[in-house]
Protein backbone atom coordinates (compact mmCIF):
# COMPACT_ATOMS: atom_id res chain seq x y z
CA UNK A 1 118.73 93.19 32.71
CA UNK A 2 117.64 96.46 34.46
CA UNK A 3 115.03 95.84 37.10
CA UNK A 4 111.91 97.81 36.79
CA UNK A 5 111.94 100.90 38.25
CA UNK A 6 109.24 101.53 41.27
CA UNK A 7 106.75 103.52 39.35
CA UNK A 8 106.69 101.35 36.30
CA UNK A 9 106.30 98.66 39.00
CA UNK A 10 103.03 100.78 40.56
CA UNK A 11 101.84 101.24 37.45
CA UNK A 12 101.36 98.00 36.43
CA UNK A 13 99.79 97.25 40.03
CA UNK A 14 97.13 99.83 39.10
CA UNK A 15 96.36 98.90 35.81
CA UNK A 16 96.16 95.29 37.06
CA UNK A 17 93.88 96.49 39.97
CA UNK A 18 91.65 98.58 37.40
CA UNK A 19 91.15 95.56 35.30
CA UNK A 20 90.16 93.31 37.74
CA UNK A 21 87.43 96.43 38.96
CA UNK A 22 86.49 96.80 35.48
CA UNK A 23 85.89 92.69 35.24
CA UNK A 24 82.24 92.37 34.89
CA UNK A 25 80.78 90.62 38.01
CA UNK A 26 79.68 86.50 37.30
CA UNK A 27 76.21 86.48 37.11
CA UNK A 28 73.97 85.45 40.04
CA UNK A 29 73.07 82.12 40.13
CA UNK A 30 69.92 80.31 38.79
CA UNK A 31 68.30 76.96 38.78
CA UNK A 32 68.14 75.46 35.34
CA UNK A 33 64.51 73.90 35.02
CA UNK A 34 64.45 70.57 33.04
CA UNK A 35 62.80 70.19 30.10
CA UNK A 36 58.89 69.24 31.13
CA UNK A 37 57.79 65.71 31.44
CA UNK A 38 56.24 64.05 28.71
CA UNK A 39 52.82 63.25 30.18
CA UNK A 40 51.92 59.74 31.40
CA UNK A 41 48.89 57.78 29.85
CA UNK A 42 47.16 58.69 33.41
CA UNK A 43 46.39 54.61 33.80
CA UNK A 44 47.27 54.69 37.44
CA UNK A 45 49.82 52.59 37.07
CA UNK A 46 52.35 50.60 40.07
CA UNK A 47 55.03 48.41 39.36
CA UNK A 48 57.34 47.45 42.21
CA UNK A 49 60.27 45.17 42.13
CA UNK A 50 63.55 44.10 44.18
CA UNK A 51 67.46 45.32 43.23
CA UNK A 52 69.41 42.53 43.12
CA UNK A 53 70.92 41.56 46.25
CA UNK A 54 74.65 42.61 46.81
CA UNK A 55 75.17 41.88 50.80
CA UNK A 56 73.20 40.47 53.82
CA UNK A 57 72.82 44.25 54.68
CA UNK A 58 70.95 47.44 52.08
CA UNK A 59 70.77 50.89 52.60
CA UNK A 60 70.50 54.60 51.43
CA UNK A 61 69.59 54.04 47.46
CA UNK A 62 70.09 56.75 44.92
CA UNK A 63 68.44 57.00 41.55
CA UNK A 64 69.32 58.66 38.42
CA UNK A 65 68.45 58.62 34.61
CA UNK A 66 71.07 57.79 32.03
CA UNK A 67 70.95 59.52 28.40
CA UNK A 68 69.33 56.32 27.00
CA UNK A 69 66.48 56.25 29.12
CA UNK A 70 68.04 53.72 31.45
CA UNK A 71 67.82 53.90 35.21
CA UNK A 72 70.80 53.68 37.33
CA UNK A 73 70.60 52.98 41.11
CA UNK A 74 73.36 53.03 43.84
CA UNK A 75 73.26 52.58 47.66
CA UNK A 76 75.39 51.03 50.05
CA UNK A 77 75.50 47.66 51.52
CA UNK A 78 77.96 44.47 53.39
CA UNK A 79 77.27 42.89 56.52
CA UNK A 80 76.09 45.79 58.81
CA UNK A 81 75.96 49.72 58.55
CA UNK A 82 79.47 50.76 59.49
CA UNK A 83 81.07 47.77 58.86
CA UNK A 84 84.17 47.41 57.23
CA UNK A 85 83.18 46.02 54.18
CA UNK A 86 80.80 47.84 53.37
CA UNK A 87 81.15 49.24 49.48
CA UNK A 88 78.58 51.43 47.05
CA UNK A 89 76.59 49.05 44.81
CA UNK A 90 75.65 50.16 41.17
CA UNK A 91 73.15 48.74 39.42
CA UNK A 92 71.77 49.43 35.85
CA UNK A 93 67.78 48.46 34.61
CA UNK A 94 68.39 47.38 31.00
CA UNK A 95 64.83 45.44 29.16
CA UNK A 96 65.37 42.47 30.65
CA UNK A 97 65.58 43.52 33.92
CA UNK A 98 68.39 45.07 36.55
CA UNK A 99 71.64 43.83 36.32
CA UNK A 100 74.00 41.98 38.89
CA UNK A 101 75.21 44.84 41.37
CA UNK A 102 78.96 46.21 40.89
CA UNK A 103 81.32 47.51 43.58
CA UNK A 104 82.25 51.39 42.31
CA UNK A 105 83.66 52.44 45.43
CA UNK A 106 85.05 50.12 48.37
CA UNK A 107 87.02 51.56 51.26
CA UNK A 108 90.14 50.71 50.18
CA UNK A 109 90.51 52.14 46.84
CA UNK A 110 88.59 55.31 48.48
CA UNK A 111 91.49 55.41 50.66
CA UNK A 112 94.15 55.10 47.98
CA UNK A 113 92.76 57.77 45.88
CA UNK A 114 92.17 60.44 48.15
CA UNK A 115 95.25 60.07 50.47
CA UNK A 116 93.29 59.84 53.98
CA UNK A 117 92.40 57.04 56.40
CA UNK A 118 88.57 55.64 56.03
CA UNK A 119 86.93 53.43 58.56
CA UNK A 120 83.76 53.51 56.65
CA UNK A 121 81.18 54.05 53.64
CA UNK A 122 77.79 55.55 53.40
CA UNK A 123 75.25 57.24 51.70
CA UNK A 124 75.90 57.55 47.94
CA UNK A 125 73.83 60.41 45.65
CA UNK A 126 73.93 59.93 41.51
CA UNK A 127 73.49 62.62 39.01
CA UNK A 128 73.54 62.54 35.20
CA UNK A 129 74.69 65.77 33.06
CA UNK A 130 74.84 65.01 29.85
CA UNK A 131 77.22 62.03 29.04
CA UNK A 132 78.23 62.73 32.41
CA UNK A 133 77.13 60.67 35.68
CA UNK A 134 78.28 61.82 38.92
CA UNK A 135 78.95 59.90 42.28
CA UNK A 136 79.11 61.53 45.78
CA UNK A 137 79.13 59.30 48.76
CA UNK A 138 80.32 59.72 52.07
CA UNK A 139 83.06 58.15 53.68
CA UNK A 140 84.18 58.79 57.63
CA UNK A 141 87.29 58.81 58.46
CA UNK A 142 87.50 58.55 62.81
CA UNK A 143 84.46 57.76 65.29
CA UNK A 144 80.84 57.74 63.62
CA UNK A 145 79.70 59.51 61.08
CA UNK A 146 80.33 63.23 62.29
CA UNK A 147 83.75 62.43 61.36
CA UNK A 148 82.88 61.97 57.48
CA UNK A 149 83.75 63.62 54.00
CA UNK A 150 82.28 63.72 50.78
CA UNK A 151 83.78 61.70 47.77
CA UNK A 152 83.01 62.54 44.45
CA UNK A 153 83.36 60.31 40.86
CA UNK A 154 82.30 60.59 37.54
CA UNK A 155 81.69 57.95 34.93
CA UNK A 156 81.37 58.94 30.99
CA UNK A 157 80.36 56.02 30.21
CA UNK A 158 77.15 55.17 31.56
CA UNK A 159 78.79 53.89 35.16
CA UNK A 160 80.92 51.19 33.47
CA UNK A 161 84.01 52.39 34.45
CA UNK A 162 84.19 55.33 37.07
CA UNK A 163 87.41 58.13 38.03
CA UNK A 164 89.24 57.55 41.31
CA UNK A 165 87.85 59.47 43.97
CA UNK A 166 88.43 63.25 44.84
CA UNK A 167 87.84 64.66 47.90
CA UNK A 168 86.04 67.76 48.35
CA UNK A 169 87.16 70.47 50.57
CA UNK A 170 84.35 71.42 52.16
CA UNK A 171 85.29 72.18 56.12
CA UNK A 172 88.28 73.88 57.53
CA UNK A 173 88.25 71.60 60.17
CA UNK A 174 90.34 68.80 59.46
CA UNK A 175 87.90 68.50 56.25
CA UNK A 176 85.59 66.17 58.40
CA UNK A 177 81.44 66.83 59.14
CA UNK A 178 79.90 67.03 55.96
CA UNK A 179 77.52 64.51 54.69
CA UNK A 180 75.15 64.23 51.35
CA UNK A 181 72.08 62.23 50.97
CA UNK A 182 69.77 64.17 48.43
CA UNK A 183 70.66 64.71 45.18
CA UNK A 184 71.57 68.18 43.85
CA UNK A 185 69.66 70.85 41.45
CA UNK A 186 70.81 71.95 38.33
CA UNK A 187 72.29 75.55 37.79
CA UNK A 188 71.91 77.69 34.81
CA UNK A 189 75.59 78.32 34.70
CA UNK A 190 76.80 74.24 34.13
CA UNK A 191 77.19 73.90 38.19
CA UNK A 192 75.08 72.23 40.60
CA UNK A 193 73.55 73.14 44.35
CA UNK A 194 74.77 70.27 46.62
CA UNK A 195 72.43 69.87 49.47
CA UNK A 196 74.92 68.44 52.24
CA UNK A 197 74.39 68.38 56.53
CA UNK A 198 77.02 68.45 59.50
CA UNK A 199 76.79 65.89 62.25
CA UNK A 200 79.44 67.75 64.48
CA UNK A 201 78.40 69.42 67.78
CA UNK A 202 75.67 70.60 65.90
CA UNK A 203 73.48 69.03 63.01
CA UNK A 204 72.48 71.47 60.35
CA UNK A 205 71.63 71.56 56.91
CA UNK A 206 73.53 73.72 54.36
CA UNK A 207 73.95 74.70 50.54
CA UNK A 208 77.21 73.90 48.59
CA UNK A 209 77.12 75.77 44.84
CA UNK A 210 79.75 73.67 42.75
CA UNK A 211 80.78 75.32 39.35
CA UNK A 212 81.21 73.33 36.59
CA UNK A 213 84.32 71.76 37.38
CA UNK A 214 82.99 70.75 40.32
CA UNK A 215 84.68 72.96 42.59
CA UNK A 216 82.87 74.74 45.47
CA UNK A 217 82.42 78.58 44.88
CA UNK A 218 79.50 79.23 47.78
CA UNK A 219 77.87 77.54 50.69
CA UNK A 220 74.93 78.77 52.64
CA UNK A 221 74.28 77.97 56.29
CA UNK A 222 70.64 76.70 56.63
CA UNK A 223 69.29 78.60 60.12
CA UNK A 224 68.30 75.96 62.61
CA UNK A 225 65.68 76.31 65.12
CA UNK A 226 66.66 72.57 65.94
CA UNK A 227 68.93 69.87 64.96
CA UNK A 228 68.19 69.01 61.21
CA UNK A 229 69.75 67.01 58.67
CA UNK A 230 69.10 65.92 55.13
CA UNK A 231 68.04 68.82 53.33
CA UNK A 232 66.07 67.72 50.43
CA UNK A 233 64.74 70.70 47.41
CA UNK A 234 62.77 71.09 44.84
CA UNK A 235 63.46 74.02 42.36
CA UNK A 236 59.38 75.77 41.63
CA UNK A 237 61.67 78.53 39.35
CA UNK A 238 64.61 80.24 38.32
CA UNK A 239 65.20 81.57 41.59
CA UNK A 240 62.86 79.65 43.81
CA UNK A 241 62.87 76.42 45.71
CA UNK A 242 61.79 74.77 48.58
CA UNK A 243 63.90 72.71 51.02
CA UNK A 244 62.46 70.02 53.35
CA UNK A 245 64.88 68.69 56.07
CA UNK A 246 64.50 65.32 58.48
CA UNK A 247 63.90 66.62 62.08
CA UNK A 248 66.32 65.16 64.18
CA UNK A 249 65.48 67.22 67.23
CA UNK A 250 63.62 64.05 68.74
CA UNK A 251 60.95 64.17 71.53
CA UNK A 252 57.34 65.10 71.57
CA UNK A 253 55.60 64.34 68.03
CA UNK A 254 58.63 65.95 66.04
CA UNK A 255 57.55 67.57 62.45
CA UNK A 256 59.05 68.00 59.00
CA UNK A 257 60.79 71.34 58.71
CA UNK A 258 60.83 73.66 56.22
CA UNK A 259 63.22 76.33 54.35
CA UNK A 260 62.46 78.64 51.48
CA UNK A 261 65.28 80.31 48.69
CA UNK A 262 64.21 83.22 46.74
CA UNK A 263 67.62 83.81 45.07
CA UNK A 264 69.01 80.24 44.29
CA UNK A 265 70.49 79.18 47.10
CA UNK A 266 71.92 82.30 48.36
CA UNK A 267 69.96 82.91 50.98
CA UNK A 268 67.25 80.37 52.96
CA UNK A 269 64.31 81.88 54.91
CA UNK A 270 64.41 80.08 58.95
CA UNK A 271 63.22 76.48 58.98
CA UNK A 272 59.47 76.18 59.91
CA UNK A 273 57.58 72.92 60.97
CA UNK A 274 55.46 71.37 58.30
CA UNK A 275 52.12 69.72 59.03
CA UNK A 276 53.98 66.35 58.09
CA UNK A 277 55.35 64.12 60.66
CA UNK A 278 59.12 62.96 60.74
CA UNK A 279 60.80 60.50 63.16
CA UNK A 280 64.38 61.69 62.36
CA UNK A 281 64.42 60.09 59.14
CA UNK A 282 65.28 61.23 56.29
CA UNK A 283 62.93 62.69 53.11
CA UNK A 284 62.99 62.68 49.18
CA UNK A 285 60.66 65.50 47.49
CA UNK A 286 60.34 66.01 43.44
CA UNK A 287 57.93 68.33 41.52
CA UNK A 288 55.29 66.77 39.68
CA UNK A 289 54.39 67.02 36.04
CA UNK A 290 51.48 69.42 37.07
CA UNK A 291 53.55 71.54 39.29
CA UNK A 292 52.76 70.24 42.65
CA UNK A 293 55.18 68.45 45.25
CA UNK A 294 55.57 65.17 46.31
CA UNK A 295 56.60 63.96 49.85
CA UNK A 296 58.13 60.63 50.39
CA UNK A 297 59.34 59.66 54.42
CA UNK A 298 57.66 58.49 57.04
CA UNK A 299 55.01 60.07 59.25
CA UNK A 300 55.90 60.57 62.99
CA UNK A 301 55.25 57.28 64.68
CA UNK A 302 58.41 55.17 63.16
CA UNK A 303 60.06 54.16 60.18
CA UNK A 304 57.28 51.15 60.04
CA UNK A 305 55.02 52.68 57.33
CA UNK A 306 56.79 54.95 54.02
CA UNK A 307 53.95 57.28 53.15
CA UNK A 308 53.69 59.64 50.08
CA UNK A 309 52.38 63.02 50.61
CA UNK A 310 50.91 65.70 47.95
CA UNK A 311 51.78 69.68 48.70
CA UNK A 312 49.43 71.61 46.89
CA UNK A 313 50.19 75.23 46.54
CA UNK A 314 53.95 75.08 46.69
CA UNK A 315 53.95 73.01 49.39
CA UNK A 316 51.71 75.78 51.44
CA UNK A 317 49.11 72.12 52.23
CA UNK A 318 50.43 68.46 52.15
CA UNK A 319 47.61 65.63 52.12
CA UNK A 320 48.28 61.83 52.17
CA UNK A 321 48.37 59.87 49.28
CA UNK A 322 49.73 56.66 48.79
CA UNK A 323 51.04 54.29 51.74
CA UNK A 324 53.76 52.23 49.52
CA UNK A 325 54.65 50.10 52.18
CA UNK A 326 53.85 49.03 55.81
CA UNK A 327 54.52 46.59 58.67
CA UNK A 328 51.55 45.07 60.21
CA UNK A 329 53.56 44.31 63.64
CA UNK A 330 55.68 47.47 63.64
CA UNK A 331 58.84 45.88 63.51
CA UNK A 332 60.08 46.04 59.75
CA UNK A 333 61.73 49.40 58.09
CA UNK A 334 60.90 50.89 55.10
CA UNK A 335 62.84 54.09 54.72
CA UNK A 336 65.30 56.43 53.23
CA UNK A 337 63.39 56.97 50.03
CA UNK A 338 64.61 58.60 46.89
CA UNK A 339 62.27 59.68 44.08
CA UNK A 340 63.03 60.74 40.26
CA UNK A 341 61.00 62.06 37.86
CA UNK A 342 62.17 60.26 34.44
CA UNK A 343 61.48 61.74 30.75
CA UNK A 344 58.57 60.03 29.98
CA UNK A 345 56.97 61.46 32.75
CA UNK A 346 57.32 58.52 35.16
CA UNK A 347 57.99 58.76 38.86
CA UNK A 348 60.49 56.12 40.20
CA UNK A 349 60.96 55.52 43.85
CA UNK A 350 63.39 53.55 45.46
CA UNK A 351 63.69 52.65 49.12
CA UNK A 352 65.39 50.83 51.98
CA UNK A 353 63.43 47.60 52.62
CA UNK A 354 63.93 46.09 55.92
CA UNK A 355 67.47 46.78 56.09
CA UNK A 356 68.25 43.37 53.78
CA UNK A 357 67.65 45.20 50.34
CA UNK A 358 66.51 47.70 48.03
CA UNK A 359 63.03 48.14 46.47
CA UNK A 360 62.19 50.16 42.79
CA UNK A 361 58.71 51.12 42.49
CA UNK A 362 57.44 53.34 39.39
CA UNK A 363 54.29 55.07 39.47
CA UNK A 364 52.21 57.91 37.71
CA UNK A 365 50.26 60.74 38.89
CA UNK A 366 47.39 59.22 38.31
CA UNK A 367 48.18 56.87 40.50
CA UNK A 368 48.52 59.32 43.11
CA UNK A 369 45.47 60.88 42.66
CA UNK A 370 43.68 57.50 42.75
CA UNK A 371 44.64 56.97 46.55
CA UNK A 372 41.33 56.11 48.22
């Protein structure tokens, strides 16, 4: 067979390079707003209950909705944070109540399926898409956890069986630093924006976009004026959202800090201090039925007291609502909150109680509005 000659060869280079030109540009990204809340008999309604007990030692729980109606909660628990046998615990709340914890990813299998070393498990984030629910969680592979990765699962049916683990590739260095706690928002284009933070040399807060397939197409740095971790958002548009972040500058009566995106996610304004408190621990935030924000964390004195805050305006004002849960001597934790706004117009929360387990409250906004 003749080879092609050099122009025939240029040719097609050109027409190849005036097709790609022509290629119409993918579309910039958008937040897909859910469907509105059904609204909530206004009763002023609490309910709070315990997870089931999985090991001596509880922390970091994750909520998420399943297409039934069900809730699904993970976290991560064994004898001690960082231990070696610690695993993520998944739990489902069916009518009669929530069911016996399962194992869906332990260190070992983690290890198997991805290919790398792990030392140890931690913070897991759910997220159901359709018939799809999705599992990050971190695992670190050397020293604490600036040396971690994110895993990633998905289960299609309902979390009773899950897909091996997959690394994402989300740092050039050795693939180690990044972290998730928060849950992601939904894109108009079938991907997600993956809040995530890096531990290493410096701790910062930043934006992955994940396409469909779950593969990472864009990050955004958050600016730091400080050391901040744990980015958590709440989408007010299709282009606007609001990021709060855990403070973890420490010293002096630290604050919550603040970030703004007017473009989804491509760009974040420079992280401002919030009148809310934060003793480097971390945040969930959700927007109400009636527009407005809510806070969950705890204010600046300790992880003693988990406080629920109202931001009016976008956020512009936050004013105390609820106090869920408190230690009269100061020595118990209540922390790492997560908070989901379900169909039927419910708000669940679920939180970190005492280190030793997990407790599911479910409120409405009446309740909130009740607070004395």
């Amino acid at each position: 067979m003749t080879p092609p000659s050099r122009s025939a060869a240029a040719f097609f280079l050109a027409a190849l390079l005036a097709a790609v030109l022509r290629a119409p540009a993918p579309p910039p990204p958008a937040f897909a707003l859910p469907a509105p809340a059904l609204p909530t008999p206004g009763t002023a309604a609490f309910a709070a209950e315990a997870l089931p007990a999985a090991a001596p030692s509880a922390h970091a729980a994750t909520l998420a909705e399943l297409p039934d109606g069900r809730l699904a909660a993970a976290w991560f628990a064994g004898s001690r944070e960082g231990a070696a046998d610690v695993a993520i615990w998944f739990s489902r709340k069916n009518s009669s109540g929530w069911e016996p914890p399962r194992a869906v990813a332990e260190r070992a299998a983690t290890a198997a399926a991805t290919g790398a070393h792990v030392r140890k498990l931690g913070n897991p984030v759910l997220y159901a898409e359709g018939e799809r629910l999705h599992l990050w969680f971190v695992s670190a592979a050397v020293g604490g956890w600036a040396g971690s990765s994110i895993n990633h699962s998905v289960s299609t049916d309902a979390g009773a069986t899950w897909s091996p683990a997959e690394k994402l590739a989300t740092s050039p260095f050795f693939n180690l630093s990044t972290l998730v706690r928060t849950p992601p928002l939904a894109l108009a284009d079938g991907g997600v924006g993956l809040p995530v933070y890096h531990e290493f040399i410096d701790k910062r807060g930043e934006w992955l976009r994940l396409d469909a397939a779950g593969r990472i197409v864009g990050r955004t740095r958050l600016a730091a004026v400080g050391p901040a971790l744990q980015p958590a958002l709440a989408a007010l548009d299709g282009q606007r959202a609001v990021a709060l972040l855990r403070n973890a500058g420490g010293g002096g009566a630290p604050q919550v800090l603040r970030a703004d995106t007017g473009d989804a996610g491509e760009r974040f304004s420079p992280l401002v201090e919030i009148a809310v408190g934060n003793p480097n621990s971390s945040l969930a935030l959700l927007r109400l039925p009636s527009g407005r924000l809510l806070l969950a964390g705890n204010p600046g004195e300790g992880r003693n007291r988990l406080q629920l805050w109202v931001g009016d305006g976008e956020g512009r004002t936050w004013r105390a609502s609820r106090v869920v849960e408190q230690s009269a001597d100061g020595a118990d934790e209540f922390s790492y909150p997560a908070l989901l706004l379900a169909r039927d117009g419910r708000i669940h929360l679920a939180y970190t109680w005492k280190r030793q387990a997990i407790n599911h409250a479910a409120f409405d906004e009446a309740w909130l509005e009740a607070a004395p």
